[in-house]
PDB file of N, CA and C in Angstrom:
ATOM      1  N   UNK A   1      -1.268 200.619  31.721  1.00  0.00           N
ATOM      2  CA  UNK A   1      -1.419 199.620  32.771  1.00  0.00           C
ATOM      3  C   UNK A   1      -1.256 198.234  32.168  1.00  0.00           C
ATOM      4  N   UNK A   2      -0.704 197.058  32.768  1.00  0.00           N
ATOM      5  CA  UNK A   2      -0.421 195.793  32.690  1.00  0.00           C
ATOM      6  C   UNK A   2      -1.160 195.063  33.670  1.00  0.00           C
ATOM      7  N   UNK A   3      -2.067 194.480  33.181  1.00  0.00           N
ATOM      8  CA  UNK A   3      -2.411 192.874  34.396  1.00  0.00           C
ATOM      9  C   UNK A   3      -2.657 192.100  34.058  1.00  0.00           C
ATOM     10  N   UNK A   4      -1.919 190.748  35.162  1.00  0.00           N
ATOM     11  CA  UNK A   4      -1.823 189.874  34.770  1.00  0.00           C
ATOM     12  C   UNK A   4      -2.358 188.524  35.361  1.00  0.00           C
ATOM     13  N   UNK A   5      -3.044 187.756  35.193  1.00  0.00           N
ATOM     14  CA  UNK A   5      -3.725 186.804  35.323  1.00  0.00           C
ATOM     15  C   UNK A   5      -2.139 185.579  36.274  1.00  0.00           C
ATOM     16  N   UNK A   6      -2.327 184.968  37.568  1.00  0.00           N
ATOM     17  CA  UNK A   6      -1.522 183.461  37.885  1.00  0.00           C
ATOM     18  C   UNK A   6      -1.436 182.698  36.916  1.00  0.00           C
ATOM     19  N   UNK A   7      -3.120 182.318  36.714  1.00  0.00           N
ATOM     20  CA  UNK A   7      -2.909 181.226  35.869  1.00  0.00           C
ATOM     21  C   UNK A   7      -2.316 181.407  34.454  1.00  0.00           C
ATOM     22  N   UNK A   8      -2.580 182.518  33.893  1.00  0.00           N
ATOM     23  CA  UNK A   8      -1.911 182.148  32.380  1.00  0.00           C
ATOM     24  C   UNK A   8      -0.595 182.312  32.942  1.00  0.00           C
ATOM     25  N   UNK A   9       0.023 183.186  33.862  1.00  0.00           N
ATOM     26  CA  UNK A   9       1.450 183.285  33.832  1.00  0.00           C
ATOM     27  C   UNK A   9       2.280 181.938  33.985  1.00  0.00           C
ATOM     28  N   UNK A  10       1.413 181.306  35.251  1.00  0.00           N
ATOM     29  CA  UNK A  10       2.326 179.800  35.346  1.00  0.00           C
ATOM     30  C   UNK A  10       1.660 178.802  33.680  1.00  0.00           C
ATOM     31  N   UNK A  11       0.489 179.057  33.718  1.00  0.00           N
ATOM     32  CA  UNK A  11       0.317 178.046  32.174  1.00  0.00           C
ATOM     33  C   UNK A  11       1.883 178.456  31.080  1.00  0.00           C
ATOM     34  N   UNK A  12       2.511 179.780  30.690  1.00  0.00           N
ATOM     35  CA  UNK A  12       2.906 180.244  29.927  1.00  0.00           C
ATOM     36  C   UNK A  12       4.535 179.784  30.447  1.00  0.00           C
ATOM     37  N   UNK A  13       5.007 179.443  31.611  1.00  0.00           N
ATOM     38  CA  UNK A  13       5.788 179.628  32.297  1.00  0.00           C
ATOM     39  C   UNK A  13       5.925 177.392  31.865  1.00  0.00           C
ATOM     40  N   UNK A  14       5.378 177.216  32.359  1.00  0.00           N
ATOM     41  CA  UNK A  14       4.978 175.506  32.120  1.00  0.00           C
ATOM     42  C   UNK A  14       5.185 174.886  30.668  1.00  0.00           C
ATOM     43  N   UNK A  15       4.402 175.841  29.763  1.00  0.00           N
ATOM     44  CA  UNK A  15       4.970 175.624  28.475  1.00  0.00           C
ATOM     45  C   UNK A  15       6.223 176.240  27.797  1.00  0.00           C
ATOM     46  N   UNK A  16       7.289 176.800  28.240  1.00  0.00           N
ATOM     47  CA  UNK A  16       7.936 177.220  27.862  1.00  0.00           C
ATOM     48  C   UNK A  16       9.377 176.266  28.328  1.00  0.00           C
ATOM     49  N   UNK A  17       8.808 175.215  29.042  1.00  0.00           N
ATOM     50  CA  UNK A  17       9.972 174.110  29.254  1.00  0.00           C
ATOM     51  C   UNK A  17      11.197 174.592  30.076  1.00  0.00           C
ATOM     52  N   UNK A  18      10.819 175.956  30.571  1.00  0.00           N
ATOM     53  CA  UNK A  18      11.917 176.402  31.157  1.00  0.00           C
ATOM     54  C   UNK A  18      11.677 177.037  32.772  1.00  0.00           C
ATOM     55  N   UNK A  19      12.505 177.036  33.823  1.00  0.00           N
ATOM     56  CA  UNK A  19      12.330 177.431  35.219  1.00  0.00           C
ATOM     57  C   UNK A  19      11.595 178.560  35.489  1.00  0.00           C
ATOM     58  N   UNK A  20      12.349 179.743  34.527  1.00  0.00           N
ATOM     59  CA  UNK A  20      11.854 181.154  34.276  1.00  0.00           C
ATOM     60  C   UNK A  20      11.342 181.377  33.749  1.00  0.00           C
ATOM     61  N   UNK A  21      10.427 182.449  33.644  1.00  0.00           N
ATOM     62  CA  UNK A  21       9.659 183.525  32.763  1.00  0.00           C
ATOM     63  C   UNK A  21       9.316 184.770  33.236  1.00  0.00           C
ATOM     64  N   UNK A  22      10.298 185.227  32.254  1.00  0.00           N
ATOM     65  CA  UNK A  22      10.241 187.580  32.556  1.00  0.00           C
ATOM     66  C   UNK A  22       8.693 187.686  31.617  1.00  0.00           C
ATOM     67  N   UNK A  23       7.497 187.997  32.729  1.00  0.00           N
ATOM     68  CA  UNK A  23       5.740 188.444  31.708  1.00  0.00           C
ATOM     69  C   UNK A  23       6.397 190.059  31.881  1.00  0.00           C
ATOM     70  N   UNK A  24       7.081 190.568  32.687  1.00  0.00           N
ATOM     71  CA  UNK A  24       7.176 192.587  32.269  1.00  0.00           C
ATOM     72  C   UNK A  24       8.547 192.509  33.061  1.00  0.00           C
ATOM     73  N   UNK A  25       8.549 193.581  31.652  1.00  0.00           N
ATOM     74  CA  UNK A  25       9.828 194.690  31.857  1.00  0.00           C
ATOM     75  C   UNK A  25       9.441 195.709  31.455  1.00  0.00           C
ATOM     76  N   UNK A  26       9.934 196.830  32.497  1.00  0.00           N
ATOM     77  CA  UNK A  26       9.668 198.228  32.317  1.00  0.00           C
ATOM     78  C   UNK A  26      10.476 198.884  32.046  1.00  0.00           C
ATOM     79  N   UNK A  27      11.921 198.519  32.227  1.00  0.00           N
ATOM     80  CA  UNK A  27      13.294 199.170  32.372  1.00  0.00           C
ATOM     81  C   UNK A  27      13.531 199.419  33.432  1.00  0.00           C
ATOM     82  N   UNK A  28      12.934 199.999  34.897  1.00  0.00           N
ATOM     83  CA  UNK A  28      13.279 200.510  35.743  1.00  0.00           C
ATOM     84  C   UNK A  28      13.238 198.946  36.620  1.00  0.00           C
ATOM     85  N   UNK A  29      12.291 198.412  36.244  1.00  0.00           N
ATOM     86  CA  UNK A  29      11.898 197.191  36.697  1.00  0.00           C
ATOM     87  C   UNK A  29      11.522 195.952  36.309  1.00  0.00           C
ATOM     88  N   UNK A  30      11.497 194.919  36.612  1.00  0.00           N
ATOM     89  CA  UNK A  30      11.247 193.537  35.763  1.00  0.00           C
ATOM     90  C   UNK A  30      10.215 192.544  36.817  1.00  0.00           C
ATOM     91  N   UNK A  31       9.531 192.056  36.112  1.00  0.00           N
ATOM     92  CA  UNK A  31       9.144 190.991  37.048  1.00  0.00           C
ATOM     93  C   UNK A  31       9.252 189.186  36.191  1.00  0.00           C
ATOM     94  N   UNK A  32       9.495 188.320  37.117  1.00  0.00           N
ATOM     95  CA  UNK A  32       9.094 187.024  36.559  1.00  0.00           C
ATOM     96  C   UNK A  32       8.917 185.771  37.337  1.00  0.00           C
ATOM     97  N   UNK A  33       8.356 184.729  36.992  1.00  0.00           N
ATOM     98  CA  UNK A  33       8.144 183.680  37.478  1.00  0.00           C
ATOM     99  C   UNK A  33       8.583 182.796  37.413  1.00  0.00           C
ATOM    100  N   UNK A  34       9.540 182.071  38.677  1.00  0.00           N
ATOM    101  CA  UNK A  34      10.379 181.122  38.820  1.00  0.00           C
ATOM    102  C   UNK A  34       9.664 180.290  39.490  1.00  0.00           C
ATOM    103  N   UNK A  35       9.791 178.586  38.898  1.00  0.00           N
ATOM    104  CA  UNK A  35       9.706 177.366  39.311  1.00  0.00           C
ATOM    105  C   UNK A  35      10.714 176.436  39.363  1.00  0.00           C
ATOM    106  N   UNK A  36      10.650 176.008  40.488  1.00  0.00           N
ATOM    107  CA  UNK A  36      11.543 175.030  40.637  1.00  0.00           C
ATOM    108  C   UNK A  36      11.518 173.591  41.685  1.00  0.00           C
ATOM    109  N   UNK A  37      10.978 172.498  40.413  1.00  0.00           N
ATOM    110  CA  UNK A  37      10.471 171.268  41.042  1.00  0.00           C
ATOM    111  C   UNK A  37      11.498 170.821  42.267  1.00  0.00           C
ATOM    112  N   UNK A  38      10.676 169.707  43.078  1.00  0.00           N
ATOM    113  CA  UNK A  38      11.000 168.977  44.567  1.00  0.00           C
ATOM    114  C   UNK A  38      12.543 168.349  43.866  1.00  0.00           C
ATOM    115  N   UNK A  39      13.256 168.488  44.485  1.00  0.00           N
ATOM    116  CA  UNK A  39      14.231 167.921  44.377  1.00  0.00           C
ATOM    117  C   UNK A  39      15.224 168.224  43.177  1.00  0.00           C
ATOM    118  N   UNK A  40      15.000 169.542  42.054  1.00  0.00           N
ATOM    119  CA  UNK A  40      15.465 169.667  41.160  1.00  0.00           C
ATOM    120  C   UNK A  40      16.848 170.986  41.970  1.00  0.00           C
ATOM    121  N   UNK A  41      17.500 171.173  41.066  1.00  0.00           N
ATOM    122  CA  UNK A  41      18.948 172.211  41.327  1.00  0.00           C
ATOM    123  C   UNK A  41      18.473 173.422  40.792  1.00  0.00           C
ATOM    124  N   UNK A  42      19.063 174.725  41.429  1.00  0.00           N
ATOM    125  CA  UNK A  42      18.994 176.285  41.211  1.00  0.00           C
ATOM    126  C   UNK A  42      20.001 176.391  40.540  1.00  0.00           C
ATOM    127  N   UNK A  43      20.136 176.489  39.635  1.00  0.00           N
ATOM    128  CA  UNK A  43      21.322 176.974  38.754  1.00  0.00           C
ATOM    129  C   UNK A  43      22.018 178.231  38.507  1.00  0.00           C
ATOM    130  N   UNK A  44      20.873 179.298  39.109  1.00  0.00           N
ATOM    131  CA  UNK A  44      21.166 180.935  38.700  1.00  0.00           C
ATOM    132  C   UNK A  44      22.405 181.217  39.560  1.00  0.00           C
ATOM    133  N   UNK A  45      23.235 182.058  38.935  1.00  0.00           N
ATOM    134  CA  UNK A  45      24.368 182.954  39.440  1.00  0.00           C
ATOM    135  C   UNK A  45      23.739 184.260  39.722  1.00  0.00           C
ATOM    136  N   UNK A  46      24.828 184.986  40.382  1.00  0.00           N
ATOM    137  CA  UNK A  46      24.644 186.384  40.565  1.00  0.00           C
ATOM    138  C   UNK A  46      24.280 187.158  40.101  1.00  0.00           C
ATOM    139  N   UNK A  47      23.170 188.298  40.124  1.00  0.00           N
ATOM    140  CA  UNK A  47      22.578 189.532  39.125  1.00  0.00           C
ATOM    141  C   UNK A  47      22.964 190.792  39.378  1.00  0.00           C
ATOM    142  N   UNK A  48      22.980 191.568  38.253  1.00  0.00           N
ATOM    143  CA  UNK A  48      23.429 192.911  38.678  1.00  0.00           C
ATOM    144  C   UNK A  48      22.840 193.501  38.836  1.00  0.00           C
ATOM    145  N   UNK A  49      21.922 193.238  39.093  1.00  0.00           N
ATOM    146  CA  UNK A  49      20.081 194.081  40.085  1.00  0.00           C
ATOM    147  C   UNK A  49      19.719 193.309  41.046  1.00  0.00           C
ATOM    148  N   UNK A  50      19.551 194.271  41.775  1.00  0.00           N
ATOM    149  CA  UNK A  50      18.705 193.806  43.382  1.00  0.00           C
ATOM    150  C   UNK A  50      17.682 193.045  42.673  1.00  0.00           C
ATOM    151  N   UNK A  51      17.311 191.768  43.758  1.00  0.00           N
ATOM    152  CA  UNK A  51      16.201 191.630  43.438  1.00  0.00           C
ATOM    153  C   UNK A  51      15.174 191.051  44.555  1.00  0.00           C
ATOM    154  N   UNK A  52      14.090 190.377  44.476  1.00  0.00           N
ATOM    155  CA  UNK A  52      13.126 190.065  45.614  1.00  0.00           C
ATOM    156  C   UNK A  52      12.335 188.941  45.169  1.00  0.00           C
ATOM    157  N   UNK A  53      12.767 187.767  46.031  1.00  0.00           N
ATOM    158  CA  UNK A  53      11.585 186.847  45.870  1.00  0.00           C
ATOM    159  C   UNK A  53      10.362 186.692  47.012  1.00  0.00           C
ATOM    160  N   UNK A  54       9.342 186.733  46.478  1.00  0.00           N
ATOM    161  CA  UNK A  54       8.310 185.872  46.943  1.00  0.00           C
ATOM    162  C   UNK A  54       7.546 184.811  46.625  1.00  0.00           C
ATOM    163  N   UNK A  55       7.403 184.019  47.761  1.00  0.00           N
ATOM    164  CA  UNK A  55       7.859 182.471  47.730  1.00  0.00           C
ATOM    165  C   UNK A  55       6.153 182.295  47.134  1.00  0.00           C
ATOM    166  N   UNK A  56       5.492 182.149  46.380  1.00  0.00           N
ATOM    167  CA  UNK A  56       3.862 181.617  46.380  1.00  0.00           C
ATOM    168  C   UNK A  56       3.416 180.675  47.036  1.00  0.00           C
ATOM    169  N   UNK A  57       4.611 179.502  46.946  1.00  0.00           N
ATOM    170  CA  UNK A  57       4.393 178.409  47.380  1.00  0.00           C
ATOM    171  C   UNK A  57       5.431 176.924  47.530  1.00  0.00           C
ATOM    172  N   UNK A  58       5.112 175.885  47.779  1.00  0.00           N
ATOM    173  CA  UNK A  58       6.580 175.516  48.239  1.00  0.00           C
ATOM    174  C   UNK A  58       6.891 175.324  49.332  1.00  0.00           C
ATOM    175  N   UNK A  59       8.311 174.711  49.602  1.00  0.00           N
ATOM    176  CA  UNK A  59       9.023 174.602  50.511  1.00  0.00           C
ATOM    177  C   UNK A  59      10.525 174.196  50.269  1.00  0.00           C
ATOM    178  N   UNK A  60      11.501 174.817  50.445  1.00  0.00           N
ATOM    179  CA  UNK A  60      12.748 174.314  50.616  1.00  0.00           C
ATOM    180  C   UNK A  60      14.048 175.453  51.299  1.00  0.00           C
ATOM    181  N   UNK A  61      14.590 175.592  51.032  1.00  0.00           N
ATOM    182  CA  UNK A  61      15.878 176.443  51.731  1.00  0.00           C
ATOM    183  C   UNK A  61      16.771 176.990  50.699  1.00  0.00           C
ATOM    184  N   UNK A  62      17.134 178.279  51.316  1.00  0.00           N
ATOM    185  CA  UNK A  62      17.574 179.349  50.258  1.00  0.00           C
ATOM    186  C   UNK A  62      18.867 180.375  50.967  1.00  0.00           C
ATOM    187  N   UNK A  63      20.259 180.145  50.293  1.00  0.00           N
ATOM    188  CA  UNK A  63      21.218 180.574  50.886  1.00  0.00           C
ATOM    189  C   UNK A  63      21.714 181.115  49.955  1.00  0.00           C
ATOM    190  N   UNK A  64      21.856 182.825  51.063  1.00  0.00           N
ATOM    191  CA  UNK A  64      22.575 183.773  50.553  1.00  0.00           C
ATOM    192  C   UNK A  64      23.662 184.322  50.808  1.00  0.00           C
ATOM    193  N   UNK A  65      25.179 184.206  50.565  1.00  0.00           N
ATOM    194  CA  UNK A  65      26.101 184.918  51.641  1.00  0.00           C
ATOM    195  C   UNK A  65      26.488 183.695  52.601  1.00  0.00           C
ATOM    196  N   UNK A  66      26.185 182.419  52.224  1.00  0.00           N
ATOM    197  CA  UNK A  66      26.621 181.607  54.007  1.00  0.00           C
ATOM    198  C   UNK A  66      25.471 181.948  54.775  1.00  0.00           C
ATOM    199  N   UNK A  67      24.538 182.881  54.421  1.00  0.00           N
ATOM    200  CA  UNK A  67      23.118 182.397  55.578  1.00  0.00           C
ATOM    201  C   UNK A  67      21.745 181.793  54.774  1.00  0.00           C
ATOM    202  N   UNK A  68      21.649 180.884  56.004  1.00  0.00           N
ATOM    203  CA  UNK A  68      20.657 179.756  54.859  1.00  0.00           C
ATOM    204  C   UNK A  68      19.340 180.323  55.607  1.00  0.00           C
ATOM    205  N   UNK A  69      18.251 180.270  55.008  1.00  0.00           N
ATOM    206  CA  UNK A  69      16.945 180.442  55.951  1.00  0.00           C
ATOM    207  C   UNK A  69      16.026 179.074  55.400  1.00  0.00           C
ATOM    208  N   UNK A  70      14.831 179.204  55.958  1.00  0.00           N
ATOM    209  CA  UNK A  70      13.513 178.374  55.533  1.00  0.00           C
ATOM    210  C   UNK A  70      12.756 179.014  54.035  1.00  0.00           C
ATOM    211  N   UNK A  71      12.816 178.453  53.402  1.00  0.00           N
ATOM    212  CA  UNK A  71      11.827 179.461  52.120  1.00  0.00           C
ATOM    213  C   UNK A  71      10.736 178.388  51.780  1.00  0.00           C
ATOM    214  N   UNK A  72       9.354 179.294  52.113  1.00  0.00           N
ATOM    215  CA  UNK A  72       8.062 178.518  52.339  1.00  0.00           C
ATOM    216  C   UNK A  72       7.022 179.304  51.915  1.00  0.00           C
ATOM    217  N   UNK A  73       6.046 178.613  51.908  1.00  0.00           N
ATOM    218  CA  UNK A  73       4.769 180.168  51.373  1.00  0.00           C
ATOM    219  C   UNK A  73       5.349 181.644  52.090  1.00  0.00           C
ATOM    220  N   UNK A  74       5.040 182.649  51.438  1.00  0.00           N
ATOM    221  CA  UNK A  74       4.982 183.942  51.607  1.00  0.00           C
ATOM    222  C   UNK A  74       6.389 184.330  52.406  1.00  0.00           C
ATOM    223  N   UNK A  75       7.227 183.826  52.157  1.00  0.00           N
ATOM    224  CA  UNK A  75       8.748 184.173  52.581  1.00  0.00           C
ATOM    225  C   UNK A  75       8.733 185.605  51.493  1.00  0.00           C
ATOM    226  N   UNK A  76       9.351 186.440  52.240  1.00  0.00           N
ATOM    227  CA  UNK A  76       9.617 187.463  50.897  1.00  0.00           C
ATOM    228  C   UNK A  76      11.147 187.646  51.478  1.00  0.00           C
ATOM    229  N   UNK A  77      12.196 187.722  50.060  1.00  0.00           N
ATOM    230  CA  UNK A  77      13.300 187.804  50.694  1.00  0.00           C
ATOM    231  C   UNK A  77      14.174 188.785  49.526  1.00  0.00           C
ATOM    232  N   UNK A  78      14.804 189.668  50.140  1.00  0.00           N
ATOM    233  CA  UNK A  78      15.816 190.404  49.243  1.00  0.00           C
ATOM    234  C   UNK A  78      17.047 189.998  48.978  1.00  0.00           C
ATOM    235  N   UNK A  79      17.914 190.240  47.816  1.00  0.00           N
ATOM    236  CA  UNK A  79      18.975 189.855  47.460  1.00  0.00           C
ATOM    237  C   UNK A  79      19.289 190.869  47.022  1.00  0.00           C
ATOM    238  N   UNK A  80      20.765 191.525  47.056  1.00  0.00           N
ATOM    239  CA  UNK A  80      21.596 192.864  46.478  1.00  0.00           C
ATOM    240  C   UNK A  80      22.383 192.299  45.538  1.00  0.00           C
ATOM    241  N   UNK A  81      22.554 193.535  44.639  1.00  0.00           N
ATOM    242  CA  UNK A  81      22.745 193.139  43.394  1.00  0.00           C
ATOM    243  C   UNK A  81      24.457 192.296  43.386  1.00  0.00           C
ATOM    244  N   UNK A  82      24.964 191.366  43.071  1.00  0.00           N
ATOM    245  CA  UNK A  82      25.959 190.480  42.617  1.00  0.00           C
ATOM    246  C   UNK A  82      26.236 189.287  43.775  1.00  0.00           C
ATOM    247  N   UNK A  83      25.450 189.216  44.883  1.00  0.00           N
ATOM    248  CA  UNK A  83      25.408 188.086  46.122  1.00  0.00           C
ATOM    249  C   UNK A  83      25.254 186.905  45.322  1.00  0.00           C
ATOM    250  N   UNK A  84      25.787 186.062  46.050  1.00  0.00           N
ATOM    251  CA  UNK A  84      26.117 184.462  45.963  1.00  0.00           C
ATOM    252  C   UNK A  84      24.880 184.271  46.289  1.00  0.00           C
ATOM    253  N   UNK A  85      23.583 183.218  45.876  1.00  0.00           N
ATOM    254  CA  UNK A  85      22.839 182.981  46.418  1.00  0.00           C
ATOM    255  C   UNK A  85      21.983 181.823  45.441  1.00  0.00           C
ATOM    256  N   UNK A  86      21.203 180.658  46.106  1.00  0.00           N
ATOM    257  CA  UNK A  86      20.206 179.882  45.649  1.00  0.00           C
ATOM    258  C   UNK A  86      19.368 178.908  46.520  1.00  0.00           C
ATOM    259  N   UNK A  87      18.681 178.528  45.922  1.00  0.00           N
ATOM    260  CA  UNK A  87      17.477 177.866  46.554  1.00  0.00           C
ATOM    261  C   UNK A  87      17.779 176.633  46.482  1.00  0.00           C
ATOM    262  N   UNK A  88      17.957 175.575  47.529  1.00  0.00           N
ATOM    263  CA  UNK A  88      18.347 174.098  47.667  1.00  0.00           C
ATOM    264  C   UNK A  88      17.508 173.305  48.759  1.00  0.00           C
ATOM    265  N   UNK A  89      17.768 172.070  48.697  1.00  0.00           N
ATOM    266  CA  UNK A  89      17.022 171.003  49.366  1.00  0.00           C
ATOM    267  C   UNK A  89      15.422 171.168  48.946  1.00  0.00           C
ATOM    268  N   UNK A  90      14.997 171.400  48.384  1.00  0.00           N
ATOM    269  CA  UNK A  90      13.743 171.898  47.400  1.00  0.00           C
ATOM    270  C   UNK A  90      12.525 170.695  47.920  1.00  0.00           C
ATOM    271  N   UNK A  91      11.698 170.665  48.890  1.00  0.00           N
ATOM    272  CA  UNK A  91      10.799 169.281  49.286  1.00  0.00           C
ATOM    273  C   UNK A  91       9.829 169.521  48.622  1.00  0.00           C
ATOM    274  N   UNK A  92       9.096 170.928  48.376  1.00  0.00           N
ATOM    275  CA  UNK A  92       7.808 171.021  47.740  1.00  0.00           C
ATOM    276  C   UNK A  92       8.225 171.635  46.537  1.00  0.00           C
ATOM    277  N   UNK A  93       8.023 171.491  45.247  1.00  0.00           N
ATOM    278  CA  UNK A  93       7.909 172.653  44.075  1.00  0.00           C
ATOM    279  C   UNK A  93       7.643 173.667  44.961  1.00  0.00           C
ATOM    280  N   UNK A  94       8.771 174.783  44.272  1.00  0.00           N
ATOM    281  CA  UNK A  94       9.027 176.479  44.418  1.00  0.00           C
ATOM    282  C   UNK A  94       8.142 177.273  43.372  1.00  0.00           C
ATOM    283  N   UNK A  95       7.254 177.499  43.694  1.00  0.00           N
ATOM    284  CA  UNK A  95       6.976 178.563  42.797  1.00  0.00           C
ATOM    285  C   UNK A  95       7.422 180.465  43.350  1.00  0.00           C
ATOM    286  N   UNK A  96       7.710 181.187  42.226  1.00  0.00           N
ATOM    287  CA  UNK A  96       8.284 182.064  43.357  1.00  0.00           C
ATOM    288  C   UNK A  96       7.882 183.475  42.034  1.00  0.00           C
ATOM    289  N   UNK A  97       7.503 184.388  42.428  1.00  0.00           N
ATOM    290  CA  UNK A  97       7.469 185.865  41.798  1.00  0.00           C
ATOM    291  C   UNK A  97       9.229 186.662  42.466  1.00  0.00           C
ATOM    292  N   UNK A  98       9.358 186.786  41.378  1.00  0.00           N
ATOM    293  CA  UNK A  98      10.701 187.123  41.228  1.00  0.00           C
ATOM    294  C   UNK A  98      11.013 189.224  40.097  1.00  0.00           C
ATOM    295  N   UNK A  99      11.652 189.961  41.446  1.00  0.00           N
ATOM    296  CA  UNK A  99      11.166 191.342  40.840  1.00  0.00           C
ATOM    297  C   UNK A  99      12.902 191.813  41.311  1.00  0.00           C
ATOM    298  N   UNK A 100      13.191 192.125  39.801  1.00  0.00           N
ATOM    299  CA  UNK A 100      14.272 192.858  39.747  1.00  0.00           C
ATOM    300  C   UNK A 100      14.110 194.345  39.670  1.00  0.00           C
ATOM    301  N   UNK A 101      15.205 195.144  40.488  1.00  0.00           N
ATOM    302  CA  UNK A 101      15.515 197.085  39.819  1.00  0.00           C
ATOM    303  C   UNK A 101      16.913 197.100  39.817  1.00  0.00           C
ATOM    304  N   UNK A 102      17.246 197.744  38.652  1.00  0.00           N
ATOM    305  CA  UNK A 102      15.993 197.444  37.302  1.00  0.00           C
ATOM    306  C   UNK A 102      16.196 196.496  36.681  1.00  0.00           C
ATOM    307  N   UNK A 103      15.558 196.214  35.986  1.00  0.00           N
ATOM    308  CA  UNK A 103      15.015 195.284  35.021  1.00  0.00           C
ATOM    309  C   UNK A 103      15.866 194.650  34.773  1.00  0.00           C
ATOM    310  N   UNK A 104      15.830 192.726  34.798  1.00  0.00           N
ATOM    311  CA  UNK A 104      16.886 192.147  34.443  1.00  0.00           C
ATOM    312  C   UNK A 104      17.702 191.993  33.220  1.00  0.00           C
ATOM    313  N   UNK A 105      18.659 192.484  32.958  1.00  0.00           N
ATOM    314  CA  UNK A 105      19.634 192.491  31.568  1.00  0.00           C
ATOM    315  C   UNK A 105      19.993 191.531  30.890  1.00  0.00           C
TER     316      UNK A 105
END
């Protein structure tokens, strides 16, 4: 068994100077924690695993395919594996739990 504490994940996630952080990989599966400040750019391209965000918190808009939605607390949203897709117009910091199958490569 694995568990894991918010706070150290975003503390660990904060110091690492970077948007992302993969805390598990299982192989079959991955999980990690994406931030992404008010007004900053999504940079990620396409994955070759499905994957699923849920939004923790936040507010901004997230287009996949040419369809844009609202992405706000507790949005949970799927993405198939190699779709065009990112998170833009960003008003509140994104914090987001982010779960690939399998596991991101």
């Amino acid at each position: 068994m694995n568990a894991f504490e918010y706070g150290d994940i975003r503390q660990q996630q904060s110091e690492s100077g970077k948007p992302y952080l993969q805390f598990l990989n299982e192989g079959t599966m991955s999980l990690g924690l994406y931030v992404l400040e008010a007004g900053s750019i999504d940079r990620q391209t396409p994955h070759a695993e499905d994957e699923v965000y849920y939004v923790v918190s936040g507010a901004g808009s997230f287009t996949c395919e040419g369809q844009t939605i609202a992405a706000t607390a507790g949005s949970t949203i799927y993405v198939a594996a190699h779709a065009e897709h990112r998170f833009h117009d960003i008003t509140e910091s994104l914090t987001i739990l982010v779960f690939f199958a399998p596991a991101e490569s």
